[in-house]
PDB file of N, CA and C in Angstrom:
ATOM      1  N   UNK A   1     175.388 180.821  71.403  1.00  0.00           N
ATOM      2  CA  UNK A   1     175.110 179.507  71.958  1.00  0.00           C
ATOM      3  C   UNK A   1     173.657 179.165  71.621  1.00  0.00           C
ATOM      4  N   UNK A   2     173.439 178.361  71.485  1.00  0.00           N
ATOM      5  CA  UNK A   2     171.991 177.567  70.977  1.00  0.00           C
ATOM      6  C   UNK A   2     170.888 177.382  72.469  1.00  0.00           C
ATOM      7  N   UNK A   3     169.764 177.404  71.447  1.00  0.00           N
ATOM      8  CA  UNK A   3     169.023 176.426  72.861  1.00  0.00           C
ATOM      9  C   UNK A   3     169.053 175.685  73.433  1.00  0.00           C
ATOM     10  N   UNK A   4     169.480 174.055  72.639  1.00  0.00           N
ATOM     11  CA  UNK A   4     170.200 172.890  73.329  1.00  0.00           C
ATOM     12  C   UNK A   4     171.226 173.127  74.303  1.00  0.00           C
ATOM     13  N   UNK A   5     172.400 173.934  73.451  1.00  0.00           N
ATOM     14  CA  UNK A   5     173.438 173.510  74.261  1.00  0.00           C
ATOM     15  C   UNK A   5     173.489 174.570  75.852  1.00  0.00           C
ATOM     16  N   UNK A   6     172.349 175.566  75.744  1.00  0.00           N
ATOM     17  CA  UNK A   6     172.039 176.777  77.180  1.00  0.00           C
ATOM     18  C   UNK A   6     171.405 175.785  77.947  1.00  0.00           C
ATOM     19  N   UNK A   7     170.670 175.109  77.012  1.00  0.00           N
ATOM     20  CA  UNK A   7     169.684 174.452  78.413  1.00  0.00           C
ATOM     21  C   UNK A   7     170.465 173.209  78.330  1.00  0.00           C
ATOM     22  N   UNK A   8     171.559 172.717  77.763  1.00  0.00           N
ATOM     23  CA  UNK A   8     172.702 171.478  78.219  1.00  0.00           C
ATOM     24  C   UNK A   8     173.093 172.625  79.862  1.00  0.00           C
ATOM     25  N   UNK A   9     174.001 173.537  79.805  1.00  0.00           N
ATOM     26  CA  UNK A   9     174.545 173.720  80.613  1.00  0.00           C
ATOM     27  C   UNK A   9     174.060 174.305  81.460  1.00  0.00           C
ATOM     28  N   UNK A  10     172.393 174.781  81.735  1.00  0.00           N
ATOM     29  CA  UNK A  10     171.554 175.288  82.721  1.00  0.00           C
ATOM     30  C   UNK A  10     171.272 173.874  83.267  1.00  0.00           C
ATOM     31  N   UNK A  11     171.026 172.890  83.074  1.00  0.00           N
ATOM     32  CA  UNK A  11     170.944 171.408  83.678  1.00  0.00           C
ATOM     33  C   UNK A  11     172.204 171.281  84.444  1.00  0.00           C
ATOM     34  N   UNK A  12     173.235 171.187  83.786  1.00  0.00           N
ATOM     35  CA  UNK A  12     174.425 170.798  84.767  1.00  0.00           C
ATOM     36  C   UNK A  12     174.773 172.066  85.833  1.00  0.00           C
ATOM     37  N   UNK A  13     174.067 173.155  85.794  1.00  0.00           N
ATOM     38  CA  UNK A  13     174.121 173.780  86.722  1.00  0.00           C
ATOM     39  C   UNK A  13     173.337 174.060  87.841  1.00  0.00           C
ATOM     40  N   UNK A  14     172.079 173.332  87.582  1.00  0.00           N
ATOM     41  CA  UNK A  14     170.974 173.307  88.392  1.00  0.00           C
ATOM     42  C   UNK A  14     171.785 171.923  88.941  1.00  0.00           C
ATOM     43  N   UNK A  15     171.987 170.574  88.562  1.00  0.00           N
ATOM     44  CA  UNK A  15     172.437 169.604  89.206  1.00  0.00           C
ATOM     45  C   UNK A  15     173.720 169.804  90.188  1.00  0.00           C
ATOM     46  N   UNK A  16     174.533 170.738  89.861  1.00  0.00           N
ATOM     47  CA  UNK A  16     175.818 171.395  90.721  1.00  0.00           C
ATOM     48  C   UNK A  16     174.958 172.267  92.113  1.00  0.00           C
ATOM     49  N   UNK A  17     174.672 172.989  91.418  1.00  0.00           N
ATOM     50  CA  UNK A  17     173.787 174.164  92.631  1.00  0.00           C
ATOM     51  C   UNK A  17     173.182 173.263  93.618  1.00  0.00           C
ATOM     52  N   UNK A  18     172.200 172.381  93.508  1.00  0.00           N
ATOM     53  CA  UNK A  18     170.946 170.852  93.900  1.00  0.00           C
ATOM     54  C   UNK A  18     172.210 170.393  94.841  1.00  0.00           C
ATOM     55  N   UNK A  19     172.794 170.062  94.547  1.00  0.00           N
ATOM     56  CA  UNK A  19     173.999 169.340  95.314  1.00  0.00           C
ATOM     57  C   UNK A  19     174.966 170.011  96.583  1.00  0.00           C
ATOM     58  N   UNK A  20     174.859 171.006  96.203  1.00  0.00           N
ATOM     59  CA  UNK A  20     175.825 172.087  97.316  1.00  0.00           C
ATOM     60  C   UNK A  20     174.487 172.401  98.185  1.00  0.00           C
ATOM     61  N   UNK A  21     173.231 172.576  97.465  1.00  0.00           N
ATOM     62  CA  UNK A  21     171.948 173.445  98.086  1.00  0.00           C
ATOM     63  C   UNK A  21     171.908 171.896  99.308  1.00  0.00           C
ATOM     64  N   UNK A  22     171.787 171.040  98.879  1.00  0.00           N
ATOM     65  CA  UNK A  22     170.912 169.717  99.799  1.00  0.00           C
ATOM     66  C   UNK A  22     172.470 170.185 101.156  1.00  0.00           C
ATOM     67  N   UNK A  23     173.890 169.761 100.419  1.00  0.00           N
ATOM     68  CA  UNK A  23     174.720 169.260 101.772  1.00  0.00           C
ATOM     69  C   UNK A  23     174.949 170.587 102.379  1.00  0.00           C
ATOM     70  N   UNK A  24     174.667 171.931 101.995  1.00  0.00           N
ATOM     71  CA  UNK A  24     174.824 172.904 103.172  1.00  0.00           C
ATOM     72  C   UNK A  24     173.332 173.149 103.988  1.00  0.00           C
ATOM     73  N   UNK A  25     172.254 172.549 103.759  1.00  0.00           N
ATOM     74  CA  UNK A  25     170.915 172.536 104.657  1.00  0.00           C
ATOM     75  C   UNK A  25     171.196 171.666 105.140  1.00  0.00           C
ATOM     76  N   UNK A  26     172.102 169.726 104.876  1.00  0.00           N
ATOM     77  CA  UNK A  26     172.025 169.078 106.166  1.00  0.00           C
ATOM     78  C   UNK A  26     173.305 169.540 107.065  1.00  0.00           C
ATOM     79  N   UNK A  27     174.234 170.563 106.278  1.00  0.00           N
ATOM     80  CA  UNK A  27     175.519 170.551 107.308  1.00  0.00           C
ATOM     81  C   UNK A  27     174.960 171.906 108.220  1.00  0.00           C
ATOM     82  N   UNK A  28     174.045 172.828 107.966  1.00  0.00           N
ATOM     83  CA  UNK A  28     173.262 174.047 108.891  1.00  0.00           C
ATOM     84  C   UNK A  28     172.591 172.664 110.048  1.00  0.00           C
ATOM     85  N   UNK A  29     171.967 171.953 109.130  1.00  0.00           N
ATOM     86  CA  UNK A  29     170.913 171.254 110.182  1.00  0.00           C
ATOM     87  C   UNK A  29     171.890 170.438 111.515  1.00  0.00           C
ATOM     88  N   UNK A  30     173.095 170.227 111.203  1.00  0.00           N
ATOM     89  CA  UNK A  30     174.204 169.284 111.795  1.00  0.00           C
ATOM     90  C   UNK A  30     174.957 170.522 113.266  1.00  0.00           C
ATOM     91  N   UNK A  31     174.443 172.003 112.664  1.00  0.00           N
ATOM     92  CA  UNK A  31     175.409 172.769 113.436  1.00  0.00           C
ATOM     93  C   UNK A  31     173.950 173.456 114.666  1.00  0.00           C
ATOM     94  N   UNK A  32     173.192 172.969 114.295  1.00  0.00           N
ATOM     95  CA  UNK A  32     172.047 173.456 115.582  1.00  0.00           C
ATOM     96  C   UNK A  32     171.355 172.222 115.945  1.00  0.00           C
ATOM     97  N   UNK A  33     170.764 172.617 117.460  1.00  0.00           N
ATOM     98  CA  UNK A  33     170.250 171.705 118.199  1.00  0.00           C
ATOM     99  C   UNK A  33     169.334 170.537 117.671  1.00  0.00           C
ATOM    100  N   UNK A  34     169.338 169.530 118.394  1.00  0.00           N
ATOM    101  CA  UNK A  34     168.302 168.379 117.809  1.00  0.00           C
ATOM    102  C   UNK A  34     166.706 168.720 118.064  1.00  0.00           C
ATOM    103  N   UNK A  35     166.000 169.167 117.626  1.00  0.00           N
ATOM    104  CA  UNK A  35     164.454 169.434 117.509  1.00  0.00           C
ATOM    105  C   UNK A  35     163.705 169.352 116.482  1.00  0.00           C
ATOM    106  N   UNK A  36     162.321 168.717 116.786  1.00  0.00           N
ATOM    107  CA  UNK A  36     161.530 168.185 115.652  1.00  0.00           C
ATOM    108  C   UNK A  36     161.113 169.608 114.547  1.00  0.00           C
ATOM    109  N   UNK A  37     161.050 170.873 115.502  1.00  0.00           N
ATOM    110  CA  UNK A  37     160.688 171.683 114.956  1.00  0.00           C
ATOM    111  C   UNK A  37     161.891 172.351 114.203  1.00  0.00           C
ATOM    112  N   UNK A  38     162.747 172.380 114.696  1.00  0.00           N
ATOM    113  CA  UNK A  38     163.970 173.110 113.627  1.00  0.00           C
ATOM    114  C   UNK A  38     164.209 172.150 112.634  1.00  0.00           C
ATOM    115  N   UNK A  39     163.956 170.823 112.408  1.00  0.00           N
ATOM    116  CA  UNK A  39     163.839 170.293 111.370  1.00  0.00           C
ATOM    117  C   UNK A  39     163.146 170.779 110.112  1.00  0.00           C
ATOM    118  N   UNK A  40     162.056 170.757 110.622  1.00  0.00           N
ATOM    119  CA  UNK A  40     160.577 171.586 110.231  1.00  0.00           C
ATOM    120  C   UNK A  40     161.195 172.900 109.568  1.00  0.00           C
ATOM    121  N   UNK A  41     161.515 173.654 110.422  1.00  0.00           N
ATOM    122  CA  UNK A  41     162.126 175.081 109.691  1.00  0.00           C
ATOM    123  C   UNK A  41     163.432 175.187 108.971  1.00  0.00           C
ATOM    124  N   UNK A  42     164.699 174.067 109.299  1.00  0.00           N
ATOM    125  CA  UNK A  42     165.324 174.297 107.828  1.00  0.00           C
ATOM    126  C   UNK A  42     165.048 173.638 106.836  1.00  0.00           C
ATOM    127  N   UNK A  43     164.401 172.390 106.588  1.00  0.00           N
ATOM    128  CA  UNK A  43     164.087 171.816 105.689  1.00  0.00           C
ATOM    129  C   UNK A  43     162.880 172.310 104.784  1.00  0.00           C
ATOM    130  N   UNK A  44     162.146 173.093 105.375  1.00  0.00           N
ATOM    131  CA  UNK A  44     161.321 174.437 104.958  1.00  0.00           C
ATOM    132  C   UNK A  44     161.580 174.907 104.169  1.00  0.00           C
ATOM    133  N   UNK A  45     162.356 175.744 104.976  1.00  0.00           N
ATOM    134  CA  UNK A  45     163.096 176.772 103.983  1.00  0.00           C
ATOM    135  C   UNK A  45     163.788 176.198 102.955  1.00  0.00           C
ATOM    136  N   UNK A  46     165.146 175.267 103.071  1.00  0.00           N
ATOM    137  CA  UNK A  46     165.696 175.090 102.433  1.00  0.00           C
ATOM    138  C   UNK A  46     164.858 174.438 101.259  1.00  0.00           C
ATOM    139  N   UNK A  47     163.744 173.932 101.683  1.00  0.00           N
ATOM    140  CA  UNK A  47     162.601 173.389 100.099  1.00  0.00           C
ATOM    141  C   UNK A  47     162.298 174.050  99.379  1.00  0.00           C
ATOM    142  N   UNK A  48     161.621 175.484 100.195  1.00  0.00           N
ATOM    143  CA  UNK A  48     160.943 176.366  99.018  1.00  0.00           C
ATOM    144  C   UNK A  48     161.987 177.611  98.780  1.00  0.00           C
ATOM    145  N   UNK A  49     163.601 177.558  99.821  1.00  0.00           N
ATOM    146  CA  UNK A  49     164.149 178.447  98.820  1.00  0.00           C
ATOM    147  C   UNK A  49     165.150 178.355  97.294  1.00  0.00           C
ATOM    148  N   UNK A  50     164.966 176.921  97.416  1.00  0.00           N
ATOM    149  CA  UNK A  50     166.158 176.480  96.643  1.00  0.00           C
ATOM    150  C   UNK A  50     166.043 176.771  94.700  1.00  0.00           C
ATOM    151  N   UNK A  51     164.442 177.560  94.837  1.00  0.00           N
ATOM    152  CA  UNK A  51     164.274 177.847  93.481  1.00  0.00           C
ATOM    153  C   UNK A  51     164.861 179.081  93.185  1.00  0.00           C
ATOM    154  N   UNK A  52     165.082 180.305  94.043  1.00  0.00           N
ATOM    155  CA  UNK A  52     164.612 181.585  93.670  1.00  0.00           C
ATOM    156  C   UNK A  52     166.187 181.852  93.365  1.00  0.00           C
ATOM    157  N   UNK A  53     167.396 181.397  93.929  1.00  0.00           N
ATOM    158  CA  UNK A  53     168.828 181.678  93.596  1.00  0.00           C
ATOM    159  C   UNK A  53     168.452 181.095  91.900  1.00  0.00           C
ATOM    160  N   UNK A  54     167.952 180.016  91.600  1.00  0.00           N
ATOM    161  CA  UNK A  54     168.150 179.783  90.093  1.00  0.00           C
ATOM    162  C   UNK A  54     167.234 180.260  89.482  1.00  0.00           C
ATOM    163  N   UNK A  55     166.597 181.054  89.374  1.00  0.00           N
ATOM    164  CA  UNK A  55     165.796 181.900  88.318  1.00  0.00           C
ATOM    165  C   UNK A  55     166.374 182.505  87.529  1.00  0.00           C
ATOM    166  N   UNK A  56     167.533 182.981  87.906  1.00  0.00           N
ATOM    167  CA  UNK A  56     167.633 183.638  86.628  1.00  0.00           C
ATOM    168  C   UNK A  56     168.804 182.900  85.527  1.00  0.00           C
ATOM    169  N   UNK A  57     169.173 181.729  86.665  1.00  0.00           N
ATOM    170  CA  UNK A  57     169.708 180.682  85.532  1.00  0.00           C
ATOM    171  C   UNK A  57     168.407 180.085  84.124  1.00  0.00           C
ATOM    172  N   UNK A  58     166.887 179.607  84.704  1.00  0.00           N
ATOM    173  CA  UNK A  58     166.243 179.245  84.385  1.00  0.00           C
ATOM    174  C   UNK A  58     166.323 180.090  83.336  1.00  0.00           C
ATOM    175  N   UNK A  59     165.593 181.081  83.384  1.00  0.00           N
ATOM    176  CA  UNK A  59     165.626 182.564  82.242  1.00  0.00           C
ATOM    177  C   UNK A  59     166.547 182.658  81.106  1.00  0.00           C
ATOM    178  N   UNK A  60     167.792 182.553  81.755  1.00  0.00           N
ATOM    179  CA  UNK A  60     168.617 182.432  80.423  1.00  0.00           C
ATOM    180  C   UNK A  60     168.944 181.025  79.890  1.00  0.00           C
ATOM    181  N   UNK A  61     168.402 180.281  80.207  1.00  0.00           N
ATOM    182  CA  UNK A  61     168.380 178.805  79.870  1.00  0.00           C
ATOM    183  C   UNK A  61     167.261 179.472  78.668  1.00  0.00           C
ATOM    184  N   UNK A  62     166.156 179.786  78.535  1.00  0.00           N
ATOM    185  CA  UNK A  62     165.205 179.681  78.142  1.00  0.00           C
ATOM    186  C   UNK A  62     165.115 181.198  77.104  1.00  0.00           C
ATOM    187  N   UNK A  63     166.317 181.556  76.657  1.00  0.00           N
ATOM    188  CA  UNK A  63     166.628 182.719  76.064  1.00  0.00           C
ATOM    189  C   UNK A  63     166.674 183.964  76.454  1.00  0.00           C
ATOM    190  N   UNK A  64     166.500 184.256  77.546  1.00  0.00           N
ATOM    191  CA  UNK A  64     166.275 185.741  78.336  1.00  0.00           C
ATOM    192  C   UNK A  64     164.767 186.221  78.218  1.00  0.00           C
ATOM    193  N   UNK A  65     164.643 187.837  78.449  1.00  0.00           N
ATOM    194  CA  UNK A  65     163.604 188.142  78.233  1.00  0.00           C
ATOM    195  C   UNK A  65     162.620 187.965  77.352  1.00  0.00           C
ATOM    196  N   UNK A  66     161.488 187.818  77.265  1.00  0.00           N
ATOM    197  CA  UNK A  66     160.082 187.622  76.398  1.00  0.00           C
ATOM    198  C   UNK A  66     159.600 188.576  76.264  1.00  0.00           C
TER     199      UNK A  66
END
């Protein structure tokens, strides 16, 4: 497979993943109490974890190891 067409289908998989990642942080946020601060903490998390599951999509988007 080429570079184009890895990083064609590392895009449509980051846009698939992006999509399930956003509606299961608002459907967590939907199943616990209303507070300004648990807002605060899943939207947190769910911000800065939503990179580290795709790393190693990124990686092989980008040919594997260096």
């Amino acid at each position: 497979m080429g570079p184009r067409t890895r990083r064609f289908v590392a895009m449509l998989g980051v846009i698939v993943f992006l999509v399930v990642w956003i509606w299961g942080a608002i459907a967590i946020r939907g199943m616990l109490p209303a507070s300004p601060l648990i807002d605060l903490l899943v939207y947190a998390i769910a911000g800065i974890g939503w990179g580290v599951p795709l790393y190693p999509l990124f990686r092989w988007a980008e040919g594997g190891k260096k």
